[in-house]
PDB file of N, CA and C in Angstrom:
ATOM      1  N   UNK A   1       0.843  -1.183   0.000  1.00  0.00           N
ATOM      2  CA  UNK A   1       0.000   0.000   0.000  1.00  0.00           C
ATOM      3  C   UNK A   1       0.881   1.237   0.000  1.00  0.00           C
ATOM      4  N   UNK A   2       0.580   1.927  -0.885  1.00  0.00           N
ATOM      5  CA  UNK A   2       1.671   3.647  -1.161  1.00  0.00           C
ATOM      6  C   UNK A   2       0.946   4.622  -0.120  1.00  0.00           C
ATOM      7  N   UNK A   3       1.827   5.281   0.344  1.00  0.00           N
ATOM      8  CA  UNK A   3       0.906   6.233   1.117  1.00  0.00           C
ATOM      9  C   UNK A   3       1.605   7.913   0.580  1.00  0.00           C
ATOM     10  N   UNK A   4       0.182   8.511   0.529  1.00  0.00           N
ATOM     11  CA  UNK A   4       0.763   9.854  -0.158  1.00  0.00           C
ATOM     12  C   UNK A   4       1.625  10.406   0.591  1.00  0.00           C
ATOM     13  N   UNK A   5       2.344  11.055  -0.677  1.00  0.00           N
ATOM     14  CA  UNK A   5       3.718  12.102   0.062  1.00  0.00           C
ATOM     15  C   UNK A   5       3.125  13.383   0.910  1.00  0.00           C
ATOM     16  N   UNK A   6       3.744  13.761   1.678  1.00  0.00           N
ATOM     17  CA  UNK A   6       2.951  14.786   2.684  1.00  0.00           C
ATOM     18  C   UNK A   6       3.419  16.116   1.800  1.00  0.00           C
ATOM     19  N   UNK A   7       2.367  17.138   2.086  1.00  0.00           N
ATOM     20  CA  UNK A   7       2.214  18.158   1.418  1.00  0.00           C
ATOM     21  C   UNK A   7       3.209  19.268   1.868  1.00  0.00           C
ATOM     22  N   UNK A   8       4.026  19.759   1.122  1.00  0.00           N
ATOM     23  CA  UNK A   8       4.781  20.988   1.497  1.00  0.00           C
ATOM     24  C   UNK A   8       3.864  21.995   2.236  1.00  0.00           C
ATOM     25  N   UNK A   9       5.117  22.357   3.284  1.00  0.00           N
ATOM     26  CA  UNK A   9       4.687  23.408   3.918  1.00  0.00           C
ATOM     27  C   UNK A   9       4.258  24.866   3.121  1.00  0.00           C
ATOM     28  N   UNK A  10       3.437  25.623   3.522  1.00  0.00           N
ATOM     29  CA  UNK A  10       2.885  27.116   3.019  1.00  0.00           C
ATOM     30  C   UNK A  10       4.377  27.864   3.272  1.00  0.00           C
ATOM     31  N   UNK A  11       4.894  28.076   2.126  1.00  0.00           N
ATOM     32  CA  UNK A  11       6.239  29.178   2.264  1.00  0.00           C
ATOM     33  C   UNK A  11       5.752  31.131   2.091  1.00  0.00           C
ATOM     34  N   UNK A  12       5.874  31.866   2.794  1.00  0.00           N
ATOM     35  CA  UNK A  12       5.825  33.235   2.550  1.00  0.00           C
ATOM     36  C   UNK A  12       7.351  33.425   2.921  1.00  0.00           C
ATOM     37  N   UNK A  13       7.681  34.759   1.735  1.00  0.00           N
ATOM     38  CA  UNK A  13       8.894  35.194   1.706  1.00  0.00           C
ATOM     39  C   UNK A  13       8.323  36.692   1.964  1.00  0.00           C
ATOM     40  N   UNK A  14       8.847  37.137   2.595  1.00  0.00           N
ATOM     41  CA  UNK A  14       8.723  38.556   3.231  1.00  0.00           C
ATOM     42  C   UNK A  14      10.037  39.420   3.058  1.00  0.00           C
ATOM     43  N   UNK A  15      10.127  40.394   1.659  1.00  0.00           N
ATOM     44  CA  UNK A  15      11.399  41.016   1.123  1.00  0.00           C
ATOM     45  C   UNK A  15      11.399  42.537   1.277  1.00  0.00           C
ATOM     46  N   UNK A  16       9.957  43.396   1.750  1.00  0.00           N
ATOM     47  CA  UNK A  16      10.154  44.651   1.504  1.00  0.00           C
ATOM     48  C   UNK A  16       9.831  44.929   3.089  1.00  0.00           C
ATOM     49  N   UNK A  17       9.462  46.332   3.621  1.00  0.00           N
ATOM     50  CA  UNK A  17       9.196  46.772   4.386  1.00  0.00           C
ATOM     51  C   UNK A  17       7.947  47.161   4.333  1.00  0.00           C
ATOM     52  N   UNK A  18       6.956  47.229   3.711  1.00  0.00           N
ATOM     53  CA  UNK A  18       5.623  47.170   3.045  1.00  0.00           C
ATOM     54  C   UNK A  18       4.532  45.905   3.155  1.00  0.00           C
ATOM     55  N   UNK A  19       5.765  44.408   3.275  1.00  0.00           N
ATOM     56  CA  UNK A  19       4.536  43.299   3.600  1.00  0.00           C
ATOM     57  C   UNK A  19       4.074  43.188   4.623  1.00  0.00           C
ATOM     58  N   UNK A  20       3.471  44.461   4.989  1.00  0.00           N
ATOM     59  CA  UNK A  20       2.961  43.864   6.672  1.00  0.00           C
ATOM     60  C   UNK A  20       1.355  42.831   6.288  1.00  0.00           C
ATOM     61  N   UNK A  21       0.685  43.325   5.653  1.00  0.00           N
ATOM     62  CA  UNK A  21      -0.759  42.612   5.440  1.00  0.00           C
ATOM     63  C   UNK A  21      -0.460  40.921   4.983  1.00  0.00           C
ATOM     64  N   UNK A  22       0.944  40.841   4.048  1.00  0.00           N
ATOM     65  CA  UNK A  22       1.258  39.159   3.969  1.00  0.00           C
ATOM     66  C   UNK A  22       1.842  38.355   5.172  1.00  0.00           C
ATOM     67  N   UNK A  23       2.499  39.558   6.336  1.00  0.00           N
ATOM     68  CA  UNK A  23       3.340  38.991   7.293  1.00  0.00           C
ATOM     69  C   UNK A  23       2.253  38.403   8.376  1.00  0.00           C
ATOM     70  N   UNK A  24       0.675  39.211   8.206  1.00  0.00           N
ATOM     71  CA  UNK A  24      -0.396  38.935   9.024  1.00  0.00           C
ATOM     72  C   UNK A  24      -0.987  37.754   8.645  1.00  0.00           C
ATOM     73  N   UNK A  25      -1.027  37.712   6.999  1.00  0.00           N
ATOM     74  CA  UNK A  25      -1.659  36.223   6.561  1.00  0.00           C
ATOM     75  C   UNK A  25      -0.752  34.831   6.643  1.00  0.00           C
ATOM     76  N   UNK A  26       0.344  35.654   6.552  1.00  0.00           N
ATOM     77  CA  UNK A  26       1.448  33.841   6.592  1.00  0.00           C
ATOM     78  C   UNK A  26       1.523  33.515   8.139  1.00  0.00           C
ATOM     79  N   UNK A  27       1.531  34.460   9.072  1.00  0.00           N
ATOM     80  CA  UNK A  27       1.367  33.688  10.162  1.00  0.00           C
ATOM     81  C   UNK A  27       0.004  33.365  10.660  1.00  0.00           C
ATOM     82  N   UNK A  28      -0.691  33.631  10.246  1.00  0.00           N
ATOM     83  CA  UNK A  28      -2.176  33.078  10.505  1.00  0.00           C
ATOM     84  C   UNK A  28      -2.613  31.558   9.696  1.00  0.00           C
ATOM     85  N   UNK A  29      -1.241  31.256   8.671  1.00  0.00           N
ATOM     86  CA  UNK A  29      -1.721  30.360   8.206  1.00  0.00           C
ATOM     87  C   UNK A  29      -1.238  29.092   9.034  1.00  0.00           C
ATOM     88  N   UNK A  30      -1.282  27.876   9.419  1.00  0.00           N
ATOM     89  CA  UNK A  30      -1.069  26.775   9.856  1.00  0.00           C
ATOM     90  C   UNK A  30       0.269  26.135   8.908  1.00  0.00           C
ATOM     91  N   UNK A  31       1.211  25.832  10.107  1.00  0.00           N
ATOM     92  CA  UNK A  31       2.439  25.307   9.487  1.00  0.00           C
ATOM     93  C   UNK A  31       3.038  25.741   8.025  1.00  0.00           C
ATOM     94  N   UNK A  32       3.122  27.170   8.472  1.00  0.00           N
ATOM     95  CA  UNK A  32       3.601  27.916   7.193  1.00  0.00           C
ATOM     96  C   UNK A  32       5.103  28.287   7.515  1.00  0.00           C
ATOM     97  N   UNK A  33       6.154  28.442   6.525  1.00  0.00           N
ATOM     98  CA  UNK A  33       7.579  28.604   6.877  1.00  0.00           C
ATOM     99  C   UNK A  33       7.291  30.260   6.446  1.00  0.00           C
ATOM    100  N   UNK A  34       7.553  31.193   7.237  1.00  0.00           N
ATOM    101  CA  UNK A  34       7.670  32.897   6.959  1.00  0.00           C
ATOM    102  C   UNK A  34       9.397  33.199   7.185  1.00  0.00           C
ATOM    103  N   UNK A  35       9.522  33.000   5.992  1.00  0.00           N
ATOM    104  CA  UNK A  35      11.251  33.617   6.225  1.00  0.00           C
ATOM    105  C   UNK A  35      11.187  35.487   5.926  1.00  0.00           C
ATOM    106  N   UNK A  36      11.896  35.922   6.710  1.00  0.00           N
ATOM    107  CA  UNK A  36      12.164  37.567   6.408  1.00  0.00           C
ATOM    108  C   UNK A  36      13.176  37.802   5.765  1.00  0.00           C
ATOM    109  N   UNK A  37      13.713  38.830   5.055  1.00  0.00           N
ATOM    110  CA  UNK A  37      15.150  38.770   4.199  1.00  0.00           C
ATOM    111  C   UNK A  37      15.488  39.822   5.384  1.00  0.00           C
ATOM    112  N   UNK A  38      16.832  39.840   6.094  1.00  0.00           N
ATOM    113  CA  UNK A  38      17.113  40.171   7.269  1.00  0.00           C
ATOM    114  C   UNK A  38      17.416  42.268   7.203  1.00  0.00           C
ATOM    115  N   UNK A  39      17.406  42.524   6.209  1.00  0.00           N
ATOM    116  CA  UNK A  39      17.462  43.672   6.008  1.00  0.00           C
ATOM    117  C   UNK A  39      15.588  44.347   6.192  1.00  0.00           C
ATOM    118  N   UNK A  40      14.597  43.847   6.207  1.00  0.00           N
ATOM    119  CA  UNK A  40      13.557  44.245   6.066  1.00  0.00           C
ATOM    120  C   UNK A  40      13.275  45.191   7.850  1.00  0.00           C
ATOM    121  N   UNK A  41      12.731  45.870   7.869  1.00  0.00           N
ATOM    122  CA  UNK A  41      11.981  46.494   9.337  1.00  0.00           C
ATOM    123  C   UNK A  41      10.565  46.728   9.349  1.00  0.00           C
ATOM    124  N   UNK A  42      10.224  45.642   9.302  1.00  0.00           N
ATOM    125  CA  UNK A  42       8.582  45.282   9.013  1.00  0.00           C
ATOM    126  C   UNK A  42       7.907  45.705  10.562  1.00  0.00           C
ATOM    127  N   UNK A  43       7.592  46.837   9.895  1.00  0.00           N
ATOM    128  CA  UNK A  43       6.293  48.151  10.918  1.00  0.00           C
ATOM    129  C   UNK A  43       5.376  47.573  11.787  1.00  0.00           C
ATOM    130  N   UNK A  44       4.988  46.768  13.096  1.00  0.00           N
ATOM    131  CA  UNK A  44       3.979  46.302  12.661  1.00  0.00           C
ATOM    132  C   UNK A  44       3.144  47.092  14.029  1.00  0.00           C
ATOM    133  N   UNK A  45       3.170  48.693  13.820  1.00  0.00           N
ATOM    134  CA  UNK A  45       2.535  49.385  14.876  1.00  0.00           C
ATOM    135  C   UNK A  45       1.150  49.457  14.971  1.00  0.00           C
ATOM    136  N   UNK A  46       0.367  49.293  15.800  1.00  0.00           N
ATOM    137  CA  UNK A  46      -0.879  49.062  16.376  1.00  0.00           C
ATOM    138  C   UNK A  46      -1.805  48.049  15.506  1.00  0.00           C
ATOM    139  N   UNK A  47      -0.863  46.693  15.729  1.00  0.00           N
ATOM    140  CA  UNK A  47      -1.459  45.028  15.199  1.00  0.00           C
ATOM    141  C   UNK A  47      -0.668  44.402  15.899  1.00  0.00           C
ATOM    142  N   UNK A  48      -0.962  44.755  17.758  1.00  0.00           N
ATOM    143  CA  UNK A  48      -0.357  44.039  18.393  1.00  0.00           C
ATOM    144  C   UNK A  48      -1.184  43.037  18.847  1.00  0.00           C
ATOM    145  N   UNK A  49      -0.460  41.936  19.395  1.00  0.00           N
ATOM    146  CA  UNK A  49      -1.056  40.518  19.960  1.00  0.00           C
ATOM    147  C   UNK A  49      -1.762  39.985  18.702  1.00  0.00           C
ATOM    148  N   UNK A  50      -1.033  39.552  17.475  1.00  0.00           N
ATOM    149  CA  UNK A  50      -1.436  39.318  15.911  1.00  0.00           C
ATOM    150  C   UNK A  50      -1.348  37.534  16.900  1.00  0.00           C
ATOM    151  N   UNK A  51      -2.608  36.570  16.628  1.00  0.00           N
ATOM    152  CA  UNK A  51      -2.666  35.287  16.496  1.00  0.00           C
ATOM    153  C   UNK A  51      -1.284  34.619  15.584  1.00  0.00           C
ATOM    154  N   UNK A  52      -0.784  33.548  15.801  1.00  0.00           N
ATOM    155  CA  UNK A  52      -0.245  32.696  15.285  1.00  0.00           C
ATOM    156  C   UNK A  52      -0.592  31.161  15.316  1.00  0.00           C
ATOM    157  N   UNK A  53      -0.788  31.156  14.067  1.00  0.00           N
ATOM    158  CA  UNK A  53      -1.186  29.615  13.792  1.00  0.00           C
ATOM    159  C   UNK A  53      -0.101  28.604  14.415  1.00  0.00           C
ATOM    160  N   UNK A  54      -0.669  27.824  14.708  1.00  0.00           N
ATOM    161  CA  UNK A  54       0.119  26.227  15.120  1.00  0.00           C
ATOM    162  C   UNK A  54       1.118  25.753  13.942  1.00  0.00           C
ATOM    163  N   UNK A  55       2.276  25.603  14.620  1.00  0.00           N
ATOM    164  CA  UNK A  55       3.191  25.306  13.829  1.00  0.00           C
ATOM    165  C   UNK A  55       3.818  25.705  12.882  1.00  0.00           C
ATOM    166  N   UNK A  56       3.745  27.588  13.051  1.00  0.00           N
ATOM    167  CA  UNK A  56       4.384  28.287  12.300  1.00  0.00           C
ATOM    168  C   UNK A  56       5.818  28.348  12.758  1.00  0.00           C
ATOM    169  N   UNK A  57       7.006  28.412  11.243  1.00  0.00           N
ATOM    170  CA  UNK A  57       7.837  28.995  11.716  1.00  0.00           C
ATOM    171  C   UNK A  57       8.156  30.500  11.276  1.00  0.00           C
ATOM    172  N   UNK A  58       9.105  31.703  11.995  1.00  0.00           N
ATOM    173  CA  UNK A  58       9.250  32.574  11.857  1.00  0.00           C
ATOM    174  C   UNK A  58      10.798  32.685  11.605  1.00  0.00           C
ATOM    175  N   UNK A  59      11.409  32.705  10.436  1.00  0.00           N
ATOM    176  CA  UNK A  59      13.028  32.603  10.242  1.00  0.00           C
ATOM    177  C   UNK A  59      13.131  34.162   9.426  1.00  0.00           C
ATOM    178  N   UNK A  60      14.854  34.278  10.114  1.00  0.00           N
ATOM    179  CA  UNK A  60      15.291  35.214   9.163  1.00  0.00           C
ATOM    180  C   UNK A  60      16.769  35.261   9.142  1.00  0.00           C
ATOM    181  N   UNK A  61      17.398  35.531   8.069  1.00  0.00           N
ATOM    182  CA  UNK A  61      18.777  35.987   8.136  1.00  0.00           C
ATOM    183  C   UNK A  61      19.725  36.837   8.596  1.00  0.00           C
ATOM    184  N   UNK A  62      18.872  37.642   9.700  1.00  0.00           N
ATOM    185  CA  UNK A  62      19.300  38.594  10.124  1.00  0.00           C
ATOM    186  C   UNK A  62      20.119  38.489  11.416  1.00  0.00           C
ATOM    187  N   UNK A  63      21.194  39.270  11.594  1.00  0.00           N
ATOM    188  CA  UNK A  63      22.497  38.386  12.335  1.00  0.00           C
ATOM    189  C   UNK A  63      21.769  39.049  13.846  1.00  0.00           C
ATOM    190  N   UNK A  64      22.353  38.314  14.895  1.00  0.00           N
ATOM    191  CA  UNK A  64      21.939  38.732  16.156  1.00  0.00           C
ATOM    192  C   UNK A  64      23.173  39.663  16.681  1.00  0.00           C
ATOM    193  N   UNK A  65      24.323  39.944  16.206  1.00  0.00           N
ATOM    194  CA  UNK A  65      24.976  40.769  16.585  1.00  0.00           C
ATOM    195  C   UNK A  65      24.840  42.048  15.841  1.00  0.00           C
ATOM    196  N   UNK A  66      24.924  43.422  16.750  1.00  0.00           N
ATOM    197  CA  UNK A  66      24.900  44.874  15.940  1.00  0.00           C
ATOM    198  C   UNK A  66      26.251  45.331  15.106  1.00  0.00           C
ATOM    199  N   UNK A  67      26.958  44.749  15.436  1.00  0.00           N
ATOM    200  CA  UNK A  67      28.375  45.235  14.392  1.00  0.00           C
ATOM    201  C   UNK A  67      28.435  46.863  15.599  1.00  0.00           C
ATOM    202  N   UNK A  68      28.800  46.721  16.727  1.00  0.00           N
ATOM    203  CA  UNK A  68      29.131  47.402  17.385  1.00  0.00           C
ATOM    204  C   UNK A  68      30.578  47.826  17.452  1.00  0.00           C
TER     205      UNK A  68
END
């Protein structure tokens, strides 16, 4: 018996400083991968306490050190 291949995860790529309305739908979606491109400063003033779906992840390239 074959059993179906499991379905890729929901990918959102988040590249400008402008996707705030996609950054609201990809994490609302269920087991969606939301990568940020680490240069972005995505606004997200008064859309606080935004729901997150189960089993989202939230990745980005953006380094944790400031280059101090």
């Amino acid at each position: 018996m074959a059993s179906a291949a499991p379905a890729a995860a929901p990918a959102f790529f988040i590249n400008s400083n402008s996707q705030q309305d996609l950054f609201v739908q990809a994490i609302d979606t269920p087991d969606a991968v939301v990568r940020i491109a680490g240069n972005v400063d995505l606004d997200l003033t008064g859309r606080e306490s935004l729901p997150v779906a189960a089993g989202v992840q939230i990745l980005s390239d953006r380094s944790t050190t400031t280059g101090q």
